[in-house]
N, C-alpha and C. Protein backbone atom coordinates (compact mmCIF):
# COMPACT_ATOMS: atom_id res chain seq x y z
N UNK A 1 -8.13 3.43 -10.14
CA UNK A 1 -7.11 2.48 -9.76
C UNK A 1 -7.19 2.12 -8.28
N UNK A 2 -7.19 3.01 -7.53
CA UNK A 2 -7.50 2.95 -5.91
C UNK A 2 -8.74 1.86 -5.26
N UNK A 3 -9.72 1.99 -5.94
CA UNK A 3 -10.80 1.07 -5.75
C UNK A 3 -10.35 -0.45 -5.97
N UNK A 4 -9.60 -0.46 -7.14
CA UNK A 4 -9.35 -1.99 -7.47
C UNK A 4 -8.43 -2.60 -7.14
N UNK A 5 -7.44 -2.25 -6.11
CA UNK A 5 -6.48 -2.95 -5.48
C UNK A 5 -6.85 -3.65 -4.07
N UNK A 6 -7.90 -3.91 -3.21
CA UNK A 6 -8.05 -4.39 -2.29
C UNK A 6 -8.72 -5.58 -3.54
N UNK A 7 -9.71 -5.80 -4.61
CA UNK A 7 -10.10 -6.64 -5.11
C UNK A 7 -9.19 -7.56 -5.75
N UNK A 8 -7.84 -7.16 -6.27
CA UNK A 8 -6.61 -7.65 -6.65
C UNK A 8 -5.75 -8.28 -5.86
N UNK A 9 -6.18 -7.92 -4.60
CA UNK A 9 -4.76 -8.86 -3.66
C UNK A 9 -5.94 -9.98 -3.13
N UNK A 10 -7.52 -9.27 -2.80
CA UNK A 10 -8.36 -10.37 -2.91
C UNK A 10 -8.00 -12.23 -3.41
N UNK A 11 -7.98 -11.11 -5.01
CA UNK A 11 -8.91 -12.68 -5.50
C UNK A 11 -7.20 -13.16 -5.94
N UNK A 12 -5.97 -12.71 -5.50
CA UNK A 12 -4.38 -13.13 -5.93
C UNK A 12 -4.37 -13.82 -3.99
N UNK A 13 -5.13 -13.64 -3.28
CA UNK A 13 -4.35 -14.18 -1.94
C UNK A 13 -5.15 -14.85 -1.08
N UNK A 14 -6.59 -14.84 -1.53
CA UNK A 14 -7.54 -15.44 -0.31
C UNK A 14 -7.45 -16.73 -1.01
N UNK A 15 -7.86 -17.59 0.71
CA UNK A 15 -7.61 -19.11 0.17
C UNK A 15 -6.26 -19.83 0.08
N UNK A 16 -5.48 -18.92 -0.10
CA UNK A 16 -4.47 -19.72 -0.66
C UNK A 16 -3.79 -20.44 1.11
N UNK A 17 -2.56 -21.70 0.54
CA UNK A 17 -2.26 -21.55 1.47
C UNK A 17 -0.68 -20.15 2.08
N UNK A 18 -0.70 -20.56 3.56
CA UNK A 18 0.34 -19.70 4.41
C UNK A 18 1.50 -19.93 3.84
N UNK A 19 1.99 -20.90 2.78
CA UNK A 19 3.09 -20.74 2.44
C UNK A 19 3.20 -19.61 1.25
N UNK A 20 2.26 -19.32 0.31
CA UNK A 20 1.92 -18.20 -0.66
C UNK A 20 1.97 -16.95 -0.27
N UNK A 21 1.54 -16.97 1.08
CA UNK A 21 1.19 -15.12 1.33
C UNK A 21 2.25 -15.01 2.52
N UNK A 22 3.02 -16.03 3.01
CA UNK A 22 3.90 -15.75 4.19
C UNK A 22 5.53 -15.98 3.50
N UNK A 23 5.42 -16.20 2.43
CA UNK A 23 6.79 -16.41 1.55
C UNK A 23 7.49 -14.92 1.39
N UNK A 24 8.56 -14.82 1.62
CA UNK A 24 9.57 -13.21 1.35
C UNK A 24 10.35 -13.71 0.27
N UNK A 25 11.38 -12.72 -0.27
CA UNK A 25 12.35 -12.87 -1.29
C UNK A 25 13.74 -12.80 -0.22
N UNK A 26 13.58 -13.17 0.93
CA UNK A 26 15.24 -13.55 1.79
C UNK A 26 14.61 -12.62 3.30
N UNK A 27 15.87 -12.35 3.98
CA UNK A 27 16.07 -11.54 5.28
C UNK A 27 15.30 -10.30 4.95
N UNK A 28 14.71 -9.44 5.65
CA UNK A 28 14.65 -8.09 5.47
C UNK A 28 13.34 -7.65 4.48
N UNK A 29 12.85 -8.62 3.63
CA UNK A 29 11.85 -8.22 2.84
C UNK A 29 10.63 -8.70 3.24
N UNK A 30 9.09 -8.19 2.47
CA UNK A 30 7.95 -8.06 3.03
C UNK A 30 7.20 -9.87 2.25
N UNK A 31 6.62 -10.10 3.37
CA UNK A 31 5.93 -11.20 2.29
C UNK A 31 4.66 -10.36 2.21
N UNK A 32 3.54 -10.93 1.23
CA UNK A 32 2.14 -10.38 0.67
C UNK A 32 1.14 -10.20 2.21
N UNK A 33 1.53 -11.20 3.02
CA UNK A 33 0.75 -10.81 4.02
C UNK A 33 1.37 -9.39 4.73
N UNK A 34 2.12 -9.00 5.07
CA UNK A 34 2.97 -8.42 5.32
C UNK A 34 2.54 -6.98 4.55
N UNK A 35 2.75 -6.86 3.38
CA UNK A 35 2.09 -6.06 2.50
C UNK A 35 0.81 -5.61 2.76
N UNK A 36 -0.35 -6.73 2.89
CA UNK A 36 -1.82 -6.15 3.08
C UNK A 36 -1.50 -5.49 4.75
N UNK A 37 -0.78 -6.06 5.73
CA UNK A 37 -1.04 -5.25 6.87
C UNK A 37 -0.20 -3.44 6.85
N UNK A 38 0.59 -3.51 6.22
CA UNK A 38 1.39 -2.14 5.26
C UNK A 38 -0.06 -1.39 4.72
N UNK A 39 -0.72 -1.81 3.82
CA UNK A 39 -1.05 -1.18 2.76
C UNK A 39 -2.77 -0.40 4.17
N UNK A 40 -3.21 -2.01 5.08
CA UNK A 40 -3.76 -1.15 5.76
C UNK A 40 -3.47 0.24 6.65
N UNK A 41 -2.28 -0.14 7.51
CA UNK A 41 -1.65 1.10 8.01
C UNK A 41 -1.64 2.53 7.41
N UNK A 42 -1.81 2.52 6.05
CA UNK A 42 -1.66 3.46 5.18
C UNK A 42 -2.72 4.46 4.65
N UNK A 43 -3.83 3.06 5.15
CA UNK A 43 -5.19 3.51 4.78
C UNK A 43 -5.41 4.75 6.27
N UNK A 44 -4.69 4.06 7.44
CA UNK A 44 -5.58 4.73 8.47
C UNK A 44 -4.03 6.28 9.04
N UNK A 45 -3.37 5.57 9.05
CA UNK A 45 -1.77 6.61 8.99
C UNK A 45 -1.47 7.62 8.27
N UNK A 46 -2.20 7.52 6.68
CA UNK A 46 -1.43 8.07 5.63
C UNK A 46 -2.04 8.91 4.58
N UNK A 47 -2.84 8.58 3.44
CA UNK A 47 -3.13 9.06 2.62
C UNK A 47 -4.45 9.66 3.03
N UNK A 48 -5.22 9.77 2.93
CA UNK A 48 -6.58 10.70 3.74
C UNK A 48 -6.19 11.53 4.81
N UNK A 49 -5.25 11.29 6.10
CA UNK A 49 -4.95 12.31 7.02
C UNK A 49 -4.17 13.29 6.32
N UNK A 50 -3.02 12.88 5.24
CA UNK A 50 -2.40 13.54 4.97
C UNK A 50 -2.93 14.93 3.85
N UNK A 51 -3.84 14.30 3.30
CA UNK A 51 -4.39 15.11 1.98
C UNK A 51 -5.40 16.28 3.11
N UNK A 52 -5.95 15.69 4.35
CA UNK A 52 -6.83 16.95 5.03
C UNK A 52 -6.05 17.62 5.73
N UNK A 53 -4.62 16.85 5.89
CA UNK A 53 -4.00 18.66 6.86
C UNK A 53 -3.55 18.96 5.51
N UNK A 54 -2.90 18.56 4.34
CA UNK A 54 -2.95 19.96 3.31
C UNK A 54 -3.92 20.69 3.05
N UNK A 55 -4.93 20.43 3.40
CA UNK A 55 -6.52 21.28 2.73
C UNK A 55 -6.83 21.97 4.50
N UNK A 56 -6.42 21.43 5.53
CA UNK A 56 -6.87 22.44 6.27
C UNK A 56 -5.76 23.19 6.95
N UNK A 57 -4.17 22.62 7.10
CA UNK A 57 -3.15 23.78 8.04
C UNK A 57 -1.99 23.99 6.75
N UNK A 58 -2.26 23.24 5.37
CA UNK A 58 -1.38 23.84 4.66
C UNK A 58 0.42 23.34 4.79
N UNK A 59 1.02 24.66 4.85
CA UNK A 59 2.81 24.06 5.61
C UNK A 59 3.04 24.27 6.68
N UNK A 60 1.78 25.02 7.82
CA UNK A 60 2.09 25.36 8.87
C UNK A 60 2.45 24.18 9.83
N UNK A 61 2.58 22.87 9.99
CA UNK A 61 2.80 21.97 10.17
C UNK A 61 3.15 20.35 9.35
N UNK A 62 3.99 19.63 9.52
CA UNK A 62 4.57 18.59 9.57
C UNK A 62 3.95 17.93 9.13
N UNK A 63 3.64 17.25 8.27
CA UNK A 63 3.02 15.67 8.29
C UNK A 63 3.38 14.87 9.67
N UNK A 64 2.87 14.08 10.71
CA UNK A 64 3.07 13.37 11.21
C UNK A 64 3.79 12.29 10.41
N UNK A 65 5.11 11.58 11.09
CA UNK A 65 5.92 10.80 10.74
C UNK A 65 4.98 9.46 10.23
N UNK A 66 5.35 8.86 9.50
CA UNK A 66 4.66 7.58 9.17
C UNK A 66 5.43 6.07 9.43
N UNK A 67 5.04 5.49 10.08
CA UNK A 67 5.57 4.59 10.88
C UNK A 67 5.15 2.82 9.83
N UNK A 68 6.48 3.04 8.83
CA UNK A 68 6.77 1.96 7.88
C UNK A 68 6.62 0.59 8.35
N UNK A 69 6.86 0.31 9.80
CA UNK A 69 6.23 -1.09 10.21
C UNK A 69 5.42 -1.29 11.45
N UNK A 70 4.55 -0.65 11.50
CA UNK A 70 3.44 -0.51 12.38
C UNK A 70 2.70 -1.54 11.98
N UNK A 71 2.44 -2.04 10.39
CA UNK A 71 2.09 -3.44 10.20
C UNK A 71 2.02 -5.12 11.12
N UNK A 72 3.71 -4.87 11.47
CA UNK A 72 4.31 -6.06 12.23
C UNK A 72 3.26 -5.97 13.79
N UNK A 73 2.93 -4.91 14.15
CA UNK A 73 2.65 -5.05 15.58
C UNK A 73 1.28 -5.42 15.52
N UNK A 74 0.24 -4.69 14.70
CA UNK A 74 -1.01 -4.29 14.15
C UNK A 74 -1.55 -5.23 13.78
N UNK A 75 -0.61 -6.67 12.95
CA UNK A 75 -1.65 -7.51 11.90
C UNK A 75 -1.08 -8.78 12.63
N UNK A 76 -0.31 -8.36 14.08
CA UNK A 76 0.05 -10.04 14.48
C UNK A 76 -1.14 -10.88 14.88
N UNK A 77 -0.82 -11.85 14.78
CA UNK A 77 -1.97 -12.85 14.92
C UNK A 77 -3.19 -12.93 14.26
N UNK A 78 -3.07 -12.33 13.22
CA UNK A 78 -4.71 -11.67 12.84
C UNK A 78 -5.05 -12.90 11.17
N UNK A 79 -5.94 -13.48 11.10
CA UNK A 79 -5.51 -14.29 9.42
C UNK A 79 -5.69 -13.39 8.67
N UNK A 80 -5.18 -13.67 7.60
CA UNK A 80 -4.83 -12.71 6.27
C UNK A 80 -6.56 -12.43 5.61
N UNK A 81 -7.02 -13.39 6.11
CA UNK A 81 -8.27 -12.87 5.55
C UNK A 81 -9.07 -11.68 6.00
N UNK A 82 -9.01 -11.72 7.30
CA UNK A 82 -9.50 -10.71 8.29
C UNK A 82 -8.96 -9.49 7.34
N UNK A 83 -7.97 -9.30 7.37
CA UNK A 83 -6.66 -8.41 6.58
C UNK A 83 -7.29 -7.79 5.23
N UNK A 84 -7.85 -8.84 4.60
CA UNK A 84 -7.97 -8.57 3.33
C UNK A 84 -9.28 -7.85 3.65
N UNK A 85 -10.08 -8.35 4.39
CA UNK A 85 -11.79 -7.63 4.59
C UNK A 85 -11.51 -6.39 5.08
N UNK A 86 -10.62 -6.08 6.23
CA UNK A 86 -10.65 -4.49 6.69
C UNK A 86 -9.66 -3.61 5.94
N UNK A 87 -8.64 -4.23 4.69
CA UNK A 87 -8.14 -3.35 4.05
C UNK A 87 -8.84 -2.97 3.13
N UNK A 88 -10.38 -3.87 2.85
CA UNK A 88 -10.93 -3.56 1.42
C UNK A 88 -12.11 -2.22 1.90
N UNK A 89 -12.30 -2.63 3.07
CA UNK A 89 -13.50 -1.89 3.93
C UNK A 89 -12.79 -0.21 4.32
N UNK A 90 -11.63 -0.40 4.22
CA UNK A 90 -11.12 0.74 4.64
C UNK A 90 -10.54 1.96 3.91
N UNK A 91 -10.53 0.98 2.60
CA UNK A 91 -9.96 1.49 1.35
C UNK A 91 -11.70 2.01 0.62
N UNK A 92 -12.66 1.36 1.16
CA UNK A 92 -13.71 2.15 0.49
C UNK A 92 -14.20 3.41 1.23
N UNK A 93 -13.54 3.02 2.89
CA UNK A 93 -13.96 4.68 3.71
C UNK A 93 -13.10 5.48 3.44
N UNK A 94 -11.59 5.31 2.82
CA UNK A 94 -11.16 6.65 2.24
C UNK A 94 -10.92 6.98 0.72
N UNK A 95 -11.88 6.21 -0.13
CA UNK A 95 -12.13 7.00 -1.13
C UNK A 95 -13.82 7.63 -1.03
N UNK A 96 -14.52 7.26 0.25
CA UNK A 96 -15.49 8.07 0.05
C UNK A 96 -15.43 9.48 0.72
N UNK A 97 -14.46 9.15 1.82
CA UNK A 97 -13.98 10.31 2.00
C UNK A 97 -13.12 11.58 1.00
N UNK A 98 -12.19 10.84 0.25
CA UNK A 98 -12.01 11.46 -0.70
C UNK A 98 -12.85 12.31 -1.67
N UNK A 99 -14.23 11.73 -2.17
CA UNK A 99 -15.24 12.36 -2.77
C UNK A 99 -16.06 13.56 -1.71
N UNK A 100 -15.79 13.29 -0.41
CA UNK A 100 -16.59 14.08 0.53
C UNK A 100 -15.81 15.55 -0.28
N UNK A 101 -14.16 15.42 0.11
CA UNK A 101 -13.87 16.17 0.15
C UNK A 101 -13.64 17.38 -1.15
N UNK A 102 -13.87 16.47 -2.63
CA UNK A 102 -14.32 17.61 -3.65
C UNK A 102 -12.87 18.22 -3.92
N UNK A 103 -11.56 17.20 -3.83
CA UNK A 103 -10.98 18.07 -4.28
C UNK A 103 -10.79 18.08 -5.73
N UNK A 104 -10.49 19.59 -6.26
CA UNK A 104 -10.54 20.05 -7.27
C UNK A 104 -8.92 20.16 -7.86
N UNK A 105 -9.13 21.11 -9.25
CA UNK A 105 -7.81 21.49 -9.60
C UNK A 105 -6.61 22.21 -8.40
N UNK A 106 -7.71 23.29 -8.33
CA UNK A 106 -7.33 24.43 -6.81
C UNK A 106 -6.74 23.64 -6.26
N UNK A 107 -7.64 22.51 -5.28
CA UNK A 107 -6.86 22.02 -4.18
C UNK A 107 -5.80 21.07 -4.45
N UNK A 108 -5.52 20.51 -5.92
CA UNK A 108 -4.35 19.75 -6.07
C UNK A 108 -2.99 20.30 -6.08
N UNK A 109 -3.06 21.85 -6.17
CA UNK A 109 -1.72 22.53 -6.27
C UNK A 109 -1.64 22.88 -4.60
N UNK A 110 -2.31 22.76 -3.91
CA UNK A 110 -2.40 23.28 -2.34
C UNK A 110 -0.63 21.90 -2.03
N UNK A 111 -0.30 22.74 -0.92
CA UNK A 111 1.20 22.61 -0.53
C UNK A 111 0.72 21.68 1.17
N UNK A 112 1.66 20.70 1.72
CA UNK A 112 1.33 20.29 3.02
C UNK A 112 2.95 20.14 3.39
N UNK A 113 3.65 20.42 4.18
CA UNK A 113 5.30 19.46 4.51
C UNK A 113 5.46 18.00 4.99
N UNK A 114 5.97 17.40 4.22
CA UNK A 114 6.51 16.29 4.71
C UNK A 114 7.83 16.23 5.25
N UNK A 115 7.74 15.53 6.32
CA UNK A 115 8.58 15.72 7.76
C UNK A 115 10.11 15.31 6.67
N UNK A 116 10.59 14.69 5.66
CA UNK A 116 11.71 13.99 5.23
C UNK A 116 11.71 15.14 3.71
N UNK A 117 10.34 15.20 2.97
CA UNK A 117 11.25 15.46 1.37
C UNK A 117 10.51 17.12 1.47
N UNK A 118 9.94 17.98 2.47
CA UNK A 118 9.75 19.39 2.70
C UNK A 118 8.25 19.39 1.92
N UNK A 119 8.13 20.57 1.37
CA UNK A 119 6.60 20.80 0.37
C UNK A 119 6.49 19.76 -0.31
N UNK A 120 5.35 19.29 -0.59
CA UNK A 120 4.83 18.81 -1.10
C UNK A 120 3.37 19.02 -2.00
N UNK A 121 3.55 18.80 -2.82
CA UNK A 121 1.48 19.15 -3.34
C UNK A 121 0.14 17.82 -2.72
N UNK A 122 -0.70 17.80 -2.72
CA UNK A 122 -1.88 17.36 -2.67
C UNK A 122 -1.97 16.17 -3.90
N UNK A 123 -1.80 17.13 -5.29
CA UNK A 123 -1.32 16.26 -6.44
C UNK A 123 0.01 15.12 -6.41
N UNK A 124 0.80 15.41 -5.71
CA UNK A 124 1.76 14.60 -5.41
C UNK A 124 1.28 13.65 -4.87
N UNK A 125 0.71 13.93 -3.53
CA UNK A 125 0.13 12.90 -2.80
C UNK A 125 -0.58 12.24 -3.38
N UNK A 126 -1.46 12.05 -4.28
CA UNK A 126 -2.55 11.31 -4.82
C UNK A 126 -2.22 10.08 -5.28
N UNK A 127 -1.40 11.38 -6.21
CA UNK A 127 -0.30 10.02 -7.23
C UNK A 127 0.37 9.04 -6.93
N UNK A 128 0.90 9.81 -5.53
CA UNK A 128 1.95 8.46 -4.77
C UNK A 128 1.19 7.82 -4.11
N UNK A 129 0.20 7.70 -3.96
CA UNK A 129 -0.87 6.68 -3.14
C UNK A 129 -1.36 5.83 -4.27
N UNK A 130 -1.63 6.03 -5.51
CA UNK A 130 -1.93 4.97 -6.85
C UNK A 130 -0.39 4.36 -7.29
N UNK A 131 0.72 5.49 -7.11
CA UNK A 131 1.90 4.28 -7.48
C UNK A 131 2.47 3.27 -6.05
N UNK A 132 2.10 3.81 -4.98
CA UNK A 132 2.31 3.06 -3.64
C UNK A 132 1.73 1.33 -4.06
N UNK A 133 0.19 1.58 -4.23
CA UNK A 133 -0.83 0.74 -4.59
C UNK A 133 0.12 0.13 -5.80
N UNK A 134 0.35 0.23 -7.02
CA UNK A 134 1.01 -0.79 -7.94
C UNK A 134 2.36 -1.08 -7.23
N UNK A 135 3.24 -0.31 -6.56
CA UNK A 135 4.50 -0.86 -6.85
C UNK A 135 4.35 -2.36 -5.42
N UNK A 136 3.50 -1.79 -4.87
CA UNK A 136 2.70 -3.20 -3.77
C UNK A 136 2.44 -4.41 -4.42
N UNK A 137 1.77 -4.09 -5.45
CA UNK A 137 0.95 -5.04 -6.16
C UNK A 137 1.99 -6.03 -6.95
N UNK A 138 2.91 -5.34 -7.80
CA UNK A 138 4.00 -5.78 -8.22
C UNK A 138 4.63 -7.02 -7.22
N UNK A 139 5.20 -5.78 -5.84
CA UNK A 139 5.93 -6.61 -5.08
C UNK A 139 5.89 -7.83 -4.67
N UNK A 140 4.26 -8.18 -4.27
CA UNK A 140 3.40 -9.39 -4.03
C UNK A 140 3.90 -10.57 -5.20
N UNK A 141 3.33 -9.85 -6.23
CA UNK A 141 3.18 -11.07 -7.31
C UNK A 141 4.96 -11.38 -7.42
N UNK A 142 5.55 -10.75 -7.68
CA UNK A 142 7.54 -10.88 -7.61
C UNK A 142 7.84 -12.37 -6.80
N UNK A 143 7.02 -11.66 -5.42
CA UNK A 143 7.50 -12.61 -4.30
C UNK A 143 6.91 -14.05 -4.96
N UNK A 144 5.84 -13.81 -4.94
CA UNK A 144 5.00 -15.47 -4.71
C UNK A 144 5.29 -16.13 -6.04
N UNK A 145 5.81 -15.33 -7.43
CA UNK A 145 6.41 -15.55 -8.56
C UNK A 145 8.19 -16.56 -8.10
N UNK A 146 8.29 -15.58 -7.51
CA UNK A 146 10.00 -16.35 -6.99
C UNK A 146 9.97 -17.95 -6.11
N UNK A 147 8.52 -17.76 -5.68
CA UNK A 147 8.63 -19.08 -5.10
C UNK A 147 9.12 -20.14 -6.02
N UNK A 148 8.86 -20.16 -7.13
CA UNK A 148 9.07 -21.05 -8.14
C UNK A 148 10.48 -20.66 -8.83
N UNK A 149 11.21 -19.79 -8.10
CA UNK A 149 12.64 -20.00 -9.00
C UNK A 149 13.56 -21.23 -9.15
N UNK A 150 13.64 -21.89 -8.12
CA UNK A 150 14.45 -23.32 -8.50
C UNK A 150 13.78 -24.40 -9.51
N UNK A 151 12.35 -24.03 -9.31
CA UNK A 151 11.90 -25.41 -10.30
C UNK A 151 11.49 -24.68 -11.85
N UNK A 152 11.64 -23.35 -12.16
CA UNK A 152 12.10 -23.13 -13.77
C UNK A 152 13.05 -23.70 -14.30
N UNK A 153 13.54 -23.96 -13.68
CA UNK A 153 15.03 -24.12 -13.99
C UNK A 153 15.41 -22.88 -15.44
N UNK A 154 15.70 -23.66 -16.66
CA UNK A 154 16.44 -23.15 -17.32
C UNK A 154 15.75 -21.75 -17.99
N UNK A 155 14.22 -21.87 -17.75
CA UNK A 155 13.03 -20.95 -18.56
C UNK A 155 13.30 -19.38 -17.71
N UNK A 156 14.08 -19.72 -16.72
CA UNK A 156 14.47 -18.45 -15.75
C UNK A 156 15.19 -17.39 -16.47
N UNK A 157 15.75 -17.35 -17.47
CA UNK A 157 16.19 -16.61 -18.57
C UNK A 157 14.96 -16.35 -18.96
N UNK A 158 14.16 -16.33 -19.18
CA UNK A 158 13.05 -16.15 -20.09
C UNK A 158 11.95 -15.23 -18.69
N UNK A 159 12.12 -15.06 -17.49
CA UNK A 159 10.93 -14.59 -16.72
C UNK A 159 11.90 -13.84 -16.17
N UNK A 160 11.98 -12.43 -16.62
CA UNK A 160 12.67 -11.14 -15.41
C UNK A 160 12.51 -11.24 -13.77
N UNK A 161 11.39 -11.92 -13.66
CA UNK A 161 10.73 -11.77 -12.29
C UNK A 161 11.38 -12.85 -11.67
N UNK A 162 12.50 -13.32 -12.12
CA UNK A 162 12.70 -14.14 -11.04
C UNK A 162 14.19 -13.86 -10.79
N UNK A 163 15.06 -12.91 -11.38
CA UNK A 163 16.04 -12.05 -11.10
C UNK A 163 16.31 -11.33 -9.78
């Protein structure tokens, strides 16, 4: 699943125009561009650092805090395409890193702390990095789906996604 989400926001966002990938659902929410600069942060912030201090200090330390909009500062000015090439490029250096690292059954029960919800497993982490990846993926399509809520008109009963 991990491999195929930089190819998914790919071939759902390149090209298009800035009104598609810069569209939100109101105040406060992410548009798709917005998302790919998130999902990179995550690549280099999050899931790979986090899985090697569980495999090398365990609970003896913290997860470093993860900084939810480091995106905004990181992907200003940058086109979404750029975006899409170094999230896909980056997403293939940490699943090869991932294979470097061989983890096994063993190391999926291994424990790391997270600074907010305490122990955590390795297995945890994995998982929440493949549901991170869909509930993203979702979010995207929601948004750029809603663009079109006024002109369904009445078929809007009929598409959840625009609720």
């Amino acid at each position: 699943m991990l491999e195929r989400t930089p190819a998914v926001l790919d071939a759902l966002l390149r090209g298009l125009p800035a009104e598609w990938h810069d569209c939100t659902d109101g105040e406060g929410t992410w548009s798709p561009y917005v998302v790919v600069g998130h999902l990179i942060h995550g690549e280099k912030a999050d899931w790979i650092p986090r899985l090697e201090m569980i495999l090398e200090v365990g609970t003896a330390r913290p997860f470093p805090p993860f900084d939810r909009e480091a995106q905004f500062r990181e992907s200003a000015g940058r086109a979404l395409e750029e975006l899409l090439d170094e999230f896909a490029a980056r997403r293939r250096e940490s699943l090869a890193r991932l294979g470097e690292l061989a983890v096994g059954e063993a190391e999926l029960g291994l424990e790391g702390l997270h600074p907010a919800f305490g122990r955590v497993t390795a297995r945890q982490l994995l998982a929440t990095w493949t549901a991170h990846d869909l509930s993203h993926l979702v979010q995207v399509n929601r948004t750029m789906a809603r663009r079109y809520r006024a002109e369904v008109g009445p078929w809007a009963a009929y598409l959840p996604v625009m609720g």
